[in-house]
C-alpha atoms as a PDB file:
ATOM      1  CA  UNK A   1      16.126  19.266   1.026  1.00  0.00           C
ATOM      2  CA  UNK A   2      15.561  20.255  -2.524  1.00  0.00           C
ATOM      3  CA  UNK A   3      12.255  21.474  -2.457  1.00  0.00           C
ATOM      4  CA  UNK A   4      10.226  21.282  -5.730  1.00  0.00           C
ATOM      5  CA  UNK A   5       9.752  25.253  -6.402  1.00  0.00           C
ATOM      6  CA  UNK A   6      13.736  24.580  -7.240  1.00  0.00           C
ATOM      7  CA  UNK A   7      13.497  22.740 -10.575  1.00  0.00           C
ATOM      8  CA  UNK A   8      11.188  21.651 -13.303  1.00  0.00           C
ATOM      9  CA  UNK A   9       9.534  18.174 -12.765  1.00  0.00           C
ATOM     10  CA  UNK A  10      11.481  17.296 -15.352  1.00  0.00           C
ATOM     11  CA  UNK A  11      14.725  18.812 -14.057  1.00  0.00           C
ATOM     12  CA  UNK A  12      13.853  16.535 -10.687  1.00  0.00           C
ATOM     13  CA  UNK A  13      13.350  13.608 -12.952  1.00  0.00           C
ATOM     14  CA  UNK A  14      16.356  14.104 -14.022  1.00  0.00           C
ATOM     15  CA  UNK A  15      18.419  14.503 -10.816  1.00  0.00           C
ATOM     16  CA  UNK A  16      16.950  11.526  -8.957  1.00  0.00           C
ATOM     17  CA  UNK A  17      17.853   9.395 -12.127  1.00  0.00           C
ATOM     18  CA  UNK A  18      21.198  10.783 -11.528  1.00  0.00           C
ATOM     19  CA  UNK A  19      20.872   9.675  -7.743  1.00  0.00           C
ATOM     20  CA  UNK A  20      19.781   6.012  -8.522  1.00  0.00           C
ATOM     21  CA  UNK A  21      22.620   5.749 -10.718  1.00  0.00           C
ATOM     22  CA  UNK A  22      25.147   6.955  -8.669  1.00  0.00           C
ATOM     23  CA  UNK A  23      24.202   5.440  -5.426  1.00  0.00           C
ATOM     24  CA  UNK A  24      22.695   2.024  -6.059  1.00  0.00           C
ATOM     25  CA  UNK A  25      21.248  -0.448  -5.000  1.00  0.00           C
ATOM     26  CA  UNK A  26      17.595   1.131  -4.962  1.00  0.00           C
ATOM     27  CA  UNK A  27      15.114  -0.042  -1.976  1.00  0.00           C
ATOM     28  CA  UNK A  28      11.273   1.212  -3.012  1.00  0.00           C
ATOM     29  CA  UNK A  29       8.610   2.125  -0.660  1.00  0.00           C
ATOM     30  CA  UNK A  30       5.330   2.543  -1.676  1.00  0.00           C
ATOM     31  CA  UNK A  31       1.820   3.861  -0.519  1.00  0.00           C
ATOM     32  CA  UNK A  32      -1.863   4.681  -1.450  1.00  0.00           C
ATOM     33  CA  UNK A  33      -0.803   7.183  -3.447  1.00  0.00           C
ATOM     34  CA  UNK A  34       0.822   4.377  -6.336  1.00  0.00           C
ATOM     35  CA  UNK A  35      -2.471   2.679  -6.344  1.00  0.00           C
ATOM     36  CA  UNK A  36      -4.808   5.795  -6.928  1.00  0.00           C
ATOM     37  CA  UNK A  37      -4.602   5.448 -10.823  1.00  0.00           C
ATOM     38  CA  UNK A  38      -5.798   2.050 -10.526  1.00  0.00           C
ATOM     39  CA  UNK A  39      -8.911   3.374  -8.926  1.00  0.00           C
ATOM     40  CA  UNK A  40      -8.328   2.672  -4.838  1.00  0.00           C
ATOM     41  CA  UNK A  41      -8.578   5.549  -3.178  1.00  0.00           C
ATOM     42  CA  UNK A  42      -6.259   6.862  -0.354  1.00  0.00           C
ATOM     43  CA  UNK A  43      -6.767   7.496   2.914  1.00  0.00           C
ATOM     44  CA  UNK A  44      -5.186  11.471   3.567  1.00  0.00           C
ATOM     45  CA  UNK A  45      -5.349  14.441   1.569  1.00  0.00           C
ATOM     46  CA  UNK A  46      -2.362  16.360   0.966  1.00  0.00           C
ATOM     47  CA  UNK A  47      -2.287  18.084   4.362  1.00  0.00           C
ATOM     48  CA  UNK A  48      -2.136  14.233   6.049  1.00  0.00           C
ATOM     49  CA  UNK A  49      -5.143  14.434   7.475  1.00  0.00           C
ATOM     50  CA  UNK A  50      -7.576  11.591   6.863  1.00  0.00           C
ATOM     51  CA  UNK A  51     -10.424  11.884   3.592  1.00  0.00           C
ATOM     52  CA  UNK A  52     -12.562   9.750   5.599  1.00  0.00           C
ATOM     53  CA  UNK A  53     -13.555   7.989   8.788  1.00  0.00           C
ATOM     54  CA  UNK A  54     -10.763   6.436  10.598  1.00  0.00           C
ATOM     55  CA  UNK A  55      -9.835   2.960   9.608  1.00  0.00           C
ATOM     56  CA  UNK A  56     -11.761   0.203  12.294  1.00  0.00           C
ATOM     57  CA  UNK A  57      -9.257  -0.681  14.977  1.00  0.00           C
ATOM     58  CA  UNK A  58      -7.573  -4.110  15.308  1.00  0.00           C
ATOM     59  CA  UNK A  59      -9.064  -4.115  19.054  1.00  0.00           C
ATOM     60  CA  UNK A  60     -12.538  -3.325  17.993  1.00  0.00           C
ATOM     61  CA  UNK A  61     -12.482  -5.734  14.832  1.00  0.00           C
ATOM     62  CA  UNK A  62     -11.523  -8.205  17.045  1.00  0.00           C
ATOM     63  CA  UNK A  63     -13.763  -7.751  19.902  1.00  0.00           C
ATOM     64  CA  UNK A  64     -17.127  -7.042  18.269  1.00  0.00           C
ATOM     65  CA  UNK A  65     -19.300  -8.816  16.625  1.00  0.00           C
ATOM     66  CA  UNK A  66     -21.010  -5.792  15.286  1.00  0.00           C
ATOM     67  CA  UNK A  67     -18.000  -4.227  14.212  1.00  0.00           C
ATOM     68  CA  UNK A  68     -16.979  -7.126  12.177  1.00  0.00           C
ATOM     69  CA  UNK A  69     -20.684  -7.613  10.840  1.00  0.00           C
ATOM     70  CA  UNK A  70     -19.872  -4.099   9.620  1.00  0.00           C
ATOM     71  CA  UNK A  71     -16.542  -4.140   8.453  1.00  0.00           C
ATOM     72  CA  UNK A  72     -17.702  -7.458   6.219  1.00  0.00           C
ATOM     73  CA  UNK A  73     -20.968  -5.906   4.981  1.00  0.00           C
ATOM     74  CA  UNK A  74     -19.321  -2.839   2.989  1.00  0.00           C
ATOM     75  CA  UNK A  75     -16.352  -5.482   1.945  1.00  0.00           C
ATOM     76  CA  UNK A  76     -18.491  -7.526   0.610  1.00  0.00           C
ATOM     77  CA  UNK A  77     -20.038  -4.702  -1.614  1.00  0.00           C
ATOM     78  CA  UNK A  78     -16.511  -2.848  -1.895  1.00  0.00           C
ATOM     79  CA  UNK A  79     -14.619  -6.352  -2.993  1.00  0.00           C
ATOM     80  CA  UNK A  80     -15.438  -6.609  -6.340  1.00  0.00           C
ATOM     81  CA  UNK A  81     -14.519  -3.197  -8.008  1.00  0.00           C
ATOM     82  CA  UNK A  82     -11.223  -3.404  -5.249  1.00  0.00           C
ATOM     83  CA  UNK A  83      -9.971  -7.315  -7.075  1.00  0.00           C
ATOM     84  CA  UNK A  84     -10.760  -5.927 -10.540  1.00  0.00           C
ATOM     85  CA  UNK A  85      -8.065  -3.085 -10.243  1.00  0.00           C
ATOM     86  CA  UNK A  86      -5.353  -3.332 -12.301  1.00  0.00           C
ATOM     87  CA  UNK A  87      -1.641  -2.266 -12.388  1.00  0.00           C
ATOM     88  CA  UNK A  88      -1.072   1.496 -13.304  1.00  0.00           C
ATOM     89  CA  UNK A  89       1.818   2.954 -15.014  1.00  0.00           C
ATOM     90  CA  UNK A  90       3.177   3.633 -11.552  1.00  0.00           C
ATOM     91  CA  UNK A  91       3.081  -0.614 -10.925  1.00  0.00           C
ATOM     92  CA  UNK A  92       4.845  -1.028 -14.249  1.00  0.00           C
ATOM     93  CA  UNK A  93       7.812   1.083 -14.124  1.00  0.00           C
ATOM     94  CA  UNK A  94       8.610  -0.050 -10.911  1.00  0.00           C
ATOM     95  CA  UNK A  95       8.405  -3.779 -12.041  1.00  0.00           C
ATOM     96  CA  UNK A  96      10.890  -2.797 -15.370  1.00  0.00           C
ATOM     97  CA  UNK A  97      13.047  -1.199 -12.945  1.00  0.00           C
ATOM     98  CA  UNK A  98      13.400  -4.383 -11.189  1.00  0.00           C
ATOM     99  CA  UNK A  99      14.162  -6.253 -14.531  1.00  0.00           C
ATOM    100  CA  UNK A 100      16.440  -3.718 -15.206  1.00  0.00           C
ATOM    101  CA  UNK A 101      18.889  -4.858 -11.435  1.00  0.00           C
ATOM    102  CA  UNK A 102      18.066  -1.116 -10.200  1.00  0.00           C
ATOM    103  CA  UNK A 103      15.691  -2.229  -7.380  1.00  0.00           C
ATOM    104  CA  UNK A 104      17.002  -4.100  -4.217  1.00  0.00           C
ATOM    105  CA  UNK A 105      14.059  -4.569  -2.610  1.00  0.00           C
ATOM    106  CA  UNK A 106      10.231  -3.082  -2.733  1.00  0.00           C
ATOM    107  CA  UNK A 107       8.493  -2.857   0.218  1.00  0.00           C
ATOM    108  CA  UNK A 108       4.520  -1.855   0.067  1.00  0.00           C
ATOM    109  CA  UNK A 109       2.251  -0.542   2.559  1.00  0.00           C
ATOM    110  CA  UNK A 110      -1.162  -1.287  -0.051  1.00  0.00           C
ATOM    111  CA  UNK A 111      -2.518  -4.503   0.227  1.00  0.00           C
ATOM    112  CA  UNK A 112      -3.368  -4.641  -3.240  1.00  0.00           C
ATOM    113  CA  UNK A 113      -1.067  -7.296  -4.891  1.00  0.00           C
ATOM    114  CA  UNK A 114      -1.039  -4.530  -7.756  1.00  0.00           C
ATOM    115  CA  UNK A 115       2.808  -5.181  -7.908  1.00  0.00           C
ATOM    116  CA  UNK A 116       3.113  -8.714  -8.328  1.00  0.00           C
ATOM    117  CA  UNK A 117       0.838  -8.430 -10.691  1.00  0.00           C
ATOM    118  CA  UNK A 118       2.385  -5.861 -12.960  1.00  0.00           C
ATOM    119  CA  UNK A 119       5.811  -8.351 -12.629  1.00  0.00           C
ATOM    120  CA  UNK A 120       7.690  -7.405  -9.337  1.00  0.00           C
ATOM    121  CA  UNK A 121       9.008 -10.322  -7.409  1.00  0.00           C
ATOM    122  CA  UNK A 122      10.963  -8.399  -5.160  1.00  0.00           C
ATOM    123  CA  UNK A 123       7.917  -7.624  -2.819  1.00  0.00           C
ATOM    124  CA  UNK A 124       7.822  -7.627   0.562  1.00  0.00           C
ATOM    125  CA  UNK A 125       3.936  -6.848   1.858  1.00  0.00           C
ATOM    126  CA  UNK A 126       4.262  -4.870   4.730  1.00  0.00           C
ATOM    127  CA  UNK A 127       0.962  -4.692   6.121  1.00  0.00           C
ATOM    128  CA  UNK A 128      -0.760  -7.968   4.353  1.00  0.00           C
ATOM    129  CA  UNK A 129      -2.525  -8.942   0.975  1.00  0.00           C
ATOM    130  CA  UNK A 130      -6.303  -9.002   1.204  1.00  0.00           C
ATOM    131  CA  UNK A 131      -6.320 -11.875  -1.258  1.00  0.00           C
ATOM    132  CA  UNK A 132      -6.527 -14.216   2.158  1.00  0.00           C
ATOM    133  CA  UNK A 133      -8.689 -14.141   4.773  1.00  0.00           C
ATOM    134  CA  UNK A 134      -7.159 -15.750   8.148  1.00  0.00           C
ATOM    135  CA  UNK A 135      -8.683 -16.970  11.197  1.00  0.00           C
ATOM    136  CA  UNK A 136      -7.405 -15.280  14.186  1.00  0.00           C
ATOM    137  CA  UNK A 137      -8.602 -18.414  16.666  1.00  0.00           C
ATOM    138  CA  UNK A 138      -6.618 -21.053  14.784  1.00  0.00           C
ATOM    139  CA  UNK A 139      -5.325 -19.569  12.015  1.00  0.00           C
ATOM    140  CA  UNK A 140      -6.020 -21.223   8.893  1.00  0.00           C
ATOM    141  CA  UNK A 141      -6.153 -19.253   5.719  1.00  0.00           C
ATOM    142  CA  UNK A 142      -8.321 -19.070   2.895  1.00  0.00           C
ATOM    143  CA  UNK A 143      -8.647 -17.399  -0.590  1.00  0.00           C
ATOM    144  CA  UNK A 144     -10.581 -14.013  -0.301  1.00  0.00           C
ATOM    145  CA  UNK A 145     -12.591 -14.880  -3.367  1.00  0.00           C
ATOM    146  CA  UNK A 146     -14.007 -18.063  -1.665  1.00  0.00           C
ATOM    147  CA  UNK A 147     -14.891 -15.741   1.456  1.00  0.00           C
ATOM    148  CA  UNK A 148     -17.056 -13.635  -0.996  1.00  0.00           C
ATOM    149  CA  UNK A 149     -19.043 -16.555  -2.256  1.00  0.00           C
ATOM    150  CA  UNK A 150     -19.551 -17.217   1.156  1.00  0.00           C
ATOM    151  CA  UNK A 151     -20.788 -14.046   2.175  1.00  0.00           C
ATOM    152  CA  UNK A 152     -23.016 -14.453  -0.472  1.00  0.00           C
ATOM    153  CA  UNK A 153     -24.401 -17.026   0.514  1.00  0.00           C
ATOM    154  CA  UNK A 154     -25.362 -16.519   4.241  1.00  0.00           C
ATOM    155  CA  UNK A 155     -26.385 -13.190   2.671  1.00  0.00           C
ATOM    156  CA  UNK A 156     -28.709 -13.338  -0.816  1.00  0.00           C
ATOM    157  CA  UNK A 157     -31.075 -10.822  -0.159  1.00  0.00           C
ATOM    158  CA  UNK A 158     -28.151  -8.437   1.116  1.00  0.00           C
ATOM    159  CA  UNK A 159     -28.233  -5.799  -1.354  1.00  0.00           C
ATOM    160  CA  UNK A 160     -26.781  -1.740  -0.861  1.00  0.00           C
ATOM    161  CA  UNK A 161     -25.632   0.842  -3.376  1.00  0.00           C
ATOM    162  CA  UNK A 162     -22.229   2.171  -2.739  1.00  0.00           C
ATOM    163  CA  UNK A 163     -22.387   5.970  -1.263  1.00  0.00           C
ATOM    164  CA  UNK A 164     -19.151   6.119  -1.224  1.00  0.00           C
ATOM    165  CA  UNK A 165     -15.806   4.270  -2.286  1.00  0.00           C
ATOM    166  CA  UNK A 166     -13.101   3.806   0.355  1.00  0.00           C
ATOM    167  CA  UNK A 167      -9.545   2.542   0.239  1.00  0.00           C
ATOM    168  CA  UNK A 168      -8.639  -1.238   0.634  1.00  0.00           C
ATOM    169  CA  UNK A 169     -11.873  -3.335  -0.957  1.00  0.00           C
ATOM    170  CA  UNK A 170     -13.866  -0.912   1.500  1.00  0.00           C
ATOM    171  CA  UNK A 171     -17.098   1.075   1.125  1.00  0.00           C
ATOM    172  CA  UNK A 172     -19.262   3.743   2.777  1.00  0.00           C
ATOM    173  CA  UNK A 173     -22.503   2.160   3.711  1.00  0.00           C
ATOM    174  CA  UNK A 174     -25.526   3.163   5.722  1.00  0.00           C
ATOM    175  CA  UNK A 175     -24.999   1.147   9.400  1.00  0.00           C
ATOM    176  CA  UNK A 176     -28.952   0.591   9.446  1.00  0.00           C
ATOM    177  CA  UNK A 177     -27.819  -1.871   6.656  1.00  0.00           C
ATOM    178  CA  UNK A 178     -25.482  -3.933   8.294  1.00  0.00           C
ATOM    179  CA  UNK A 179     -27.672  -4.936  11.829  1.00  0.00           C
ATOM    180  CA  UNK A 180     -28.859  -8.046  10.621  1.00  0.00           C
ATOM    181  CA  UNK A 181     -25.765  -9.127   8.349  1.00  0.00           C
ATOM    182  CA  UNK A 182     -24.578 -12.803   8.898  1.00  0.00           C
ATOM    183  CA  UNK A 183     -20.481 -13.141   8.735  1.00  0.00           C
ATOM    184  CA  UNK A 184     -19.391 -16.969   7.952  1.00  0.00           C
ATOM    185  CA  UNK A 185     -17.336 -18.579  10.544  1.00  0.00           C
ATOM    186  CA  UNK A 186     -13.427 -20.567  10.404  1.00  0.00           C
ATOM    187  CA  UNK A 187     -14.469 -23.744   8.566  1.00  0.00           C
ATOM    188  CA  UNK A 188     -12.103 -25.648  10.437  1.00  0.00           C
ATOM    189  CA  UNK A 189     -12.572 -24.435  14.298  1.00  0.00           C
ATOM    190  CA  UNK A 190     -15.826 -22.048  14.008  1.00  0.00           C
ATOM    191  CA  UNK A 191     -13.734 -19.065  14.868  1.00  0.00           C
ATOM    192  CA  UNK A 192     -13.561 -15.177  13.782  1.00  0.00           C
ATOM    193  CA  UNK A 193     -12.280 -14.265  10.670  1.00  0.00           C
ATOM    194  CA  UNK A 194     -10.399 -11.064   9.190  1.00  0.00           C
ATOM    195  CA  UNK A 195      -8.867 -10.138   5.947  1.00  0.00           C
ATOM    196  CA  UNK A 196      -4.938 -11.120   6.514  1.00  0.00           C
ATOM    197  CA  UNK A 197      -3.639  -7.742   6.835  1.00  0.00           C
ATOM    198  CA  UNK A 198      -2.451  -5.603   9.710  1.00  0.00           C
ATOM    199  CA  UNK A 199      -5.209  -3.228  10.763  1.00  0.00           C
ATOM    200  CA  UNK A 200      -4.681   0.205  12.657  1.00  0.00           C
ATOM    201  CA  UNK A 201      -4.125  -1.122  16.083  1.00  0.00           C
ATOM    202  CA  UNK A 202      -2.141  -4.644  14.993  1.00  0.00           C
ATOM    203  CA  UNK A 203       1.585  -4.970  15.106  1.00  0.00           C
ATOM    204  CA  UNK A 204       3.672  -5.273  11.913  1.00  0.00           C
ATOM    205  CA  UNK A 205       4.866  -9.122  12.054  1.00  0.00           C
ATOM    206  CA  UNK A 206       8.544  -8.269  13.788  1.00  0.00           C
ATOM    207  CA  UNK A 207      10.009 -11.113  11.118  1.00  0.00           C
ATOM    208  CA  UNK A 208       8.884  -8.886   8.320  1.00  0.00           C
ATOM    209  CA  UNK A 209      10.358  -5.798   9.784  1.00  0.00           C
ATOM    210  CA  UNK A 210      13.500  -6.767  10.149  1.00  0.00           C
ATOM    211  CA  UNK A 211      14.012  -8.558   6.526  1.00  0.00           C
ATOM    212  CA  UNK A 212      12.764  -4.892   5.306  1.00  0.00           C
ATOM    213  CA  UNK A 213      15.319  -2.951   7.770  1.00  0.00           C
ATOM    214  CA  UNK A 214      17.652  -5.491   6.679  1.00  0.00           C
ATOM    215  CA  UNK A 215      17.418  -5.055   2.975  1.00  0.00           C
ATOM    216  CA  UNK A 216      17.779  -0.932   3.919  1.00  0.00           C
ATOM    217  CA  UNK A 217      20.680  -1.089   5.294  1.00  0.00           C
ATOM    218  CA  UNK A 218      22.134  -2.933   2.150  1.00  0.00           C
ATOM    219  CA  UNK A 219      20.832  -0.309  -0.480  1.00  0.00           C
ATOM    220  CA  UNK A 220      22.146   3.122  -1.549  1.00  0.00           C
ATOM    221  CA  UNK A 221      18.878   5.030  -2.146  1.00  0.00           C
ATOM    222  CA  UNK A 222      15.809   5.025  -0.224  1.00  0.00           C
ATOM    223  CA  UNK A 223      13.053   6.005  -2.886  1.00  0.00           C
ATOM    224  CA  UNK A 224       9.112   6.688  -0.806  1.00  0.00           C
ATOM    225  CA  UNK A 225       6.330   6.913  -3.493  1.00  0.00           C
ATOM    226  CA  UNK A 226       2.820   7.706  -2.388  1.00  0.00           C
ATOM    227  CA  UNK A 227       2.897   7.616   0.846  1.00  0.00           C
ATOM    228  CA  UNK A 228       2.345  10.885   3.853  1.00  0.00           C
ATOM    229  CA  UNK A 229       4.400   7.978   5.917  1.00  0.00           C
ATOM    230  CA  UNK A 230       1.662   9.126   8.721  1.00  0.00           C
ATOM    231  CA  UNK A 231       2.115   5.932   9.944  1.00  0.00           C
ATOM    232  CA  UNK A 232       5.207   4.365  11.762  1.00  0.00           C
ATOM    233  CA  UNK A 233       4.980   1.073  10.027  1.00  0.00           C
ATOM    234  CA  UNK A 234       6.431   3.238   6.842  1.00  0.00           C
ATOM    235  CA  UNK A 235       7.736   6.147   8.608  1.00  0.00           C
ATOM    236  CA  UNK A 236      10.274   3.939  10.800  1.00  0.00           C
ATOM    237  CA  UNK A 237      12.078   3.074   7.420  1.00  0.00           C
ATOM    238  CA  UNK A 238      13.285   6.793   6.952  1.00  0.00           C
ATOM    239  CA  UNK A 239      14.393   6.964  10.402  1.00  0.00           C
ATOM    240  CA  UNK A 240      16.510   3.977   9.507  1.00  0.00           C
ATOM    241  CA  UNK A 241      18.170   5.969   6.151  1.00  0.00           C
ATOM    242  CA  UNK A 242      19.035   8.714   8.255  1.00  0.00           C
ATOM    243  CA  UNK A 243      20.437   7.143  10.731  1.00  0.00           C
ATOM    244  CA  UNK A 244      22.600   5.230   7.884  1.00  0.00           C
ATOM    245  CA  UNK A 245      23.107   8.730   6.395  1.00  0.00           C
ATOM    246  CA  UNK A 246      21.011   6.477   2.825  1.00  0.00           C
ATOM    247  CA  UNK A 247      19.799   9.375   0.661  1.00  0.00           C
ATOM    248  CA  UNK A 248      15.578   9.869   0.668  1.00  0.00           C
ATOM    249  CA  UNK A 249      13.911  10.871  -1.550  1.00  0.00           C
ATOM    250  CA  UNK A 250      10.134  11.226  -2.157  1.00  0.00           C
ATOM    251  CA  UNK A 251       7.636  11.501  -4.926  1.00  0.00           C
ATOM    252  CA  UNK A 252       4.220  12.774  -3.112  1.00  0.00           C
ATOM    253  CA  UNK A 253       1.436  15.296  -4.177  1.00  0.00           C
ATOM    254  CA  UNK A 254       1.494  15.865  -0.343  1.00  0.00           C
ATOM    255  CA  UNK A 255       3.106  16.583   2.802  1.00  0.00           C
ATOM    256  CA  UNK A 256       5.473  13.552   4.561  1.00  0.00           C
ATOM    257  CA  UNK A 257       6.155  12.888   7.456  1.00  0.00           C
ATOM    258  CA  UNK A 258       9.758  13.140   6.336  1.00  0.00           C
ATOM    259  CA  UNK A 259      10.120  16.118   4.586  1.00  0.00           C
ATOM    260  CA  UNK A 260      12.508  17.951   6.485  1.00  0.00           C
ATOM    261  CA  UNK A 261      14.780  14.756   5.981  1.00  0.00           C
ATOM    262  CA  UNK A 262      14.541  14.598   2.171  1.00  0.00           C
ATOM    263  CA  UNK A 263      17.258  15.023   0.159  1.00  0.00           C
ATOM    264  CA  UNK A 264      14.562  15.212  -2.492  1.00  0.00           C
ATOM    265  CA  UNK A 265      10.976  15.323  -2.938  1.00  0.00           C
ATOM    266  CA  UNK A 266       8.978  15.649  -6.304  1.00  0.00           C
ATOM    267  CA  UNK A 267       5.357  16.988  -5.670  1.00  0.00           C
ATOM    268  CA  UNK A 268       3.640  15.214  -8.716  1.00  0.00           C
ATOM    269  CA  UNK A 269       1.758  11.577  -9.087  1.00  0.00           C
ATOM    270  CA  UNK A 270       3.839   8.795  -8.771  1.00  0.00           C
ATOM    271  CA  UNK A 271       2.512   6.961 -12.290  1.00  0.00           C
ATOM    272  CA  UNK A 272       3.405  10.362 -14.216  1.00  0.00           C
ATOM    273  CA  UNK A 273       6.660   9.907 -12.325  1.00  0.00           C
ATOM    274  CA  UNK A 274       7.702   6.979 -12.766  1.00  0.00           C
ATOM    275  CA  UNK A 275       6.592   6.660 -16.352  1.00  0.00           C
ATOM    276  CA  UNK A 276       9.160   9.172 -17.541  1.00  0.00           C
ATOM    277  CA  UNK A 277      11.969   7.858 -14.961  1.00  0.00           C
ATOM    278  CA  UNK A 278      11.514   4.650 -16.154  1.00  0.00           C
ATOM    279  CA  UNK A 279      12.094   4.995 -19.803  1.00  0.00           C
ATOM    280  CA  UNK A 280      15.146   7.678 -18.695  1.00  0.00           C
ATOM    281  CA  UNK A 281      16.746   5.300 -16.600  1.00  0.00           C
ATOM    282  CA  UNK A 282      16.632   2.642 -19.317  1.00  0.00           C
ATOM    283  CA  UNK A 283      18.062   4.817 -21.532  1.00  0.00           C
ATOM    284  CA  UNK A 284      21.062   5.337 -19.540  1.00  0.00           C
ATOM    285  CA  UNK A 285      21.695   2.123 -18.795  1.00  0.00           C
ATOM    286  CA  UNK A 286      21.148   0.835 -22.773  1.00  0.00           C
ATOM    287  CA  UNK A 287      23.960   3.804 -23.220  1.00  0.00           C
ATOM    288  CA  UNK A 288      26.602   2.611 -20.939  1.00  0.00           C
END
């Protein structure tokens, strides 16, 4: 691995330009760490370990009415700064890199939407979109925004200051506060509801896996931005370069999973980044 006490950031720049160009197609993955500027926080620091309580389990969610009571309570005061985020540099580049034929495919681990809305199309979200809520009884989804209103309204007196922002529409709130919350129910069977993503705990749809693996194993250059890839859901992806012998290379202020793997890795913030590789990799393209 070229470690980053080799070259300048810009000399790195420069060689994984060189890389995208000379082993195409590109396939993207992306974590917390490309939504940061945007104002979500992520979950680890740069040692991997986690900046705050562990995420609720998919088990527990689903299996207590407390824990859901919860888990709603600080969304419902976390939601609105989380949907008023906004793509970042890091969002755009990637989506003018697209334009441009240089990305395959883009696979995301944030649940953010930040990507289709800065212009991506090639998006596969790995672990959900918390723009729907689903209904784990019968299934039947519904817009997130509509869930809020609802909250709202089983809720009007419900009223706590954020201590603390957390990733993924969540917040840090006192538990005294959430006893006596009231969570809506499925309007169509009375049954539970949870944001439609995959929660620590939950499977990875195996249909969406493979169409990701698949879409590997047809590009030249695996690119990881943001992400410690602590978690196999994003981690299994550089197993699957490797074994493919598919260059890796990552752009993370922190450790990886993957880092004795890499055959780069640029310790810097993905939006500075991408920024500058952007606009280089235009310009060589524009040249030829």
């Amino acid at each position: 691995m070229s470690m980053a006490s080799d070259m300048s950031i810009h000399e790195q720049i420069e060689r994984l330009a060189e890389l995208i160009i000379s082993c195409p197609p590109l396939f993207v993955l992306t974590g917390a760490g490309c939504s940061t500027a945007s104002g979500i926080p992520d979950y680890r620091d740069q040692k991997g370990n986690w900046k705050h309580s562990r995420p609720v389990l998919f088990q527990d969610f689903a299996g207590s009415v407390d824990i859901r009571r919860r888990y709603w309570a600080r969304s419902l005061v976390g939601w609105p700064s989380f949907s008023e985020a906004r793509p970042n540099p890091a969002h755009r580049a990637l989506a003018d890199m697209e334009k441009s034929g240089l990305i395959h495919q883009l696979v995301t681990q944030n649940v953010d939407g930040l990507h289709q809305q800065a212009g991506s199309r090639k998006v596969i979200d790995l672990h959900g979109n918390l723009e729907f809520v689903v209904c784990m009884d019968c299934g039947q989804k519904s817009k997130r925004v509509h869930f809020q209103e609802r909250l709202h309204g089983l809720n009007p007196a419900f009223q706590a200051s954020i201590s603390l922002p957390a990733p993924d529409g969540d917040a840090q709130l006192d538990p005294e506060l959430t006893k006596s919350f009231s969570i809506p129910a499925c309007l169509n069977c009375n049954g539970r509801l949870k944001p439609e993503v995959v929660f620590f705990g939950e499977n990875v749809p195996r249909p969406r896996v493979q169409r990701a693996l698949t879409r590997l194993e047809e590009s030249g250059t695996l690119l990881v931005l943001g992400s410690s890839l602590m978690v196999f859901s994003g981690y299994r992806f550089c197993r699957a370069a490797q074994k493919k012998q598919i260059p890796i290379v990552a752009v993370n202020l922190g450790k990886t999973r993957a880092d004795d793997h890499l055959t780069l890795k640029l310790r810097a913030d993905c939006s500075t980044v991408l920024d500058v590789l952007s606009r280089h990799l235009t310009q060589r393209i524009s040249s030829h």
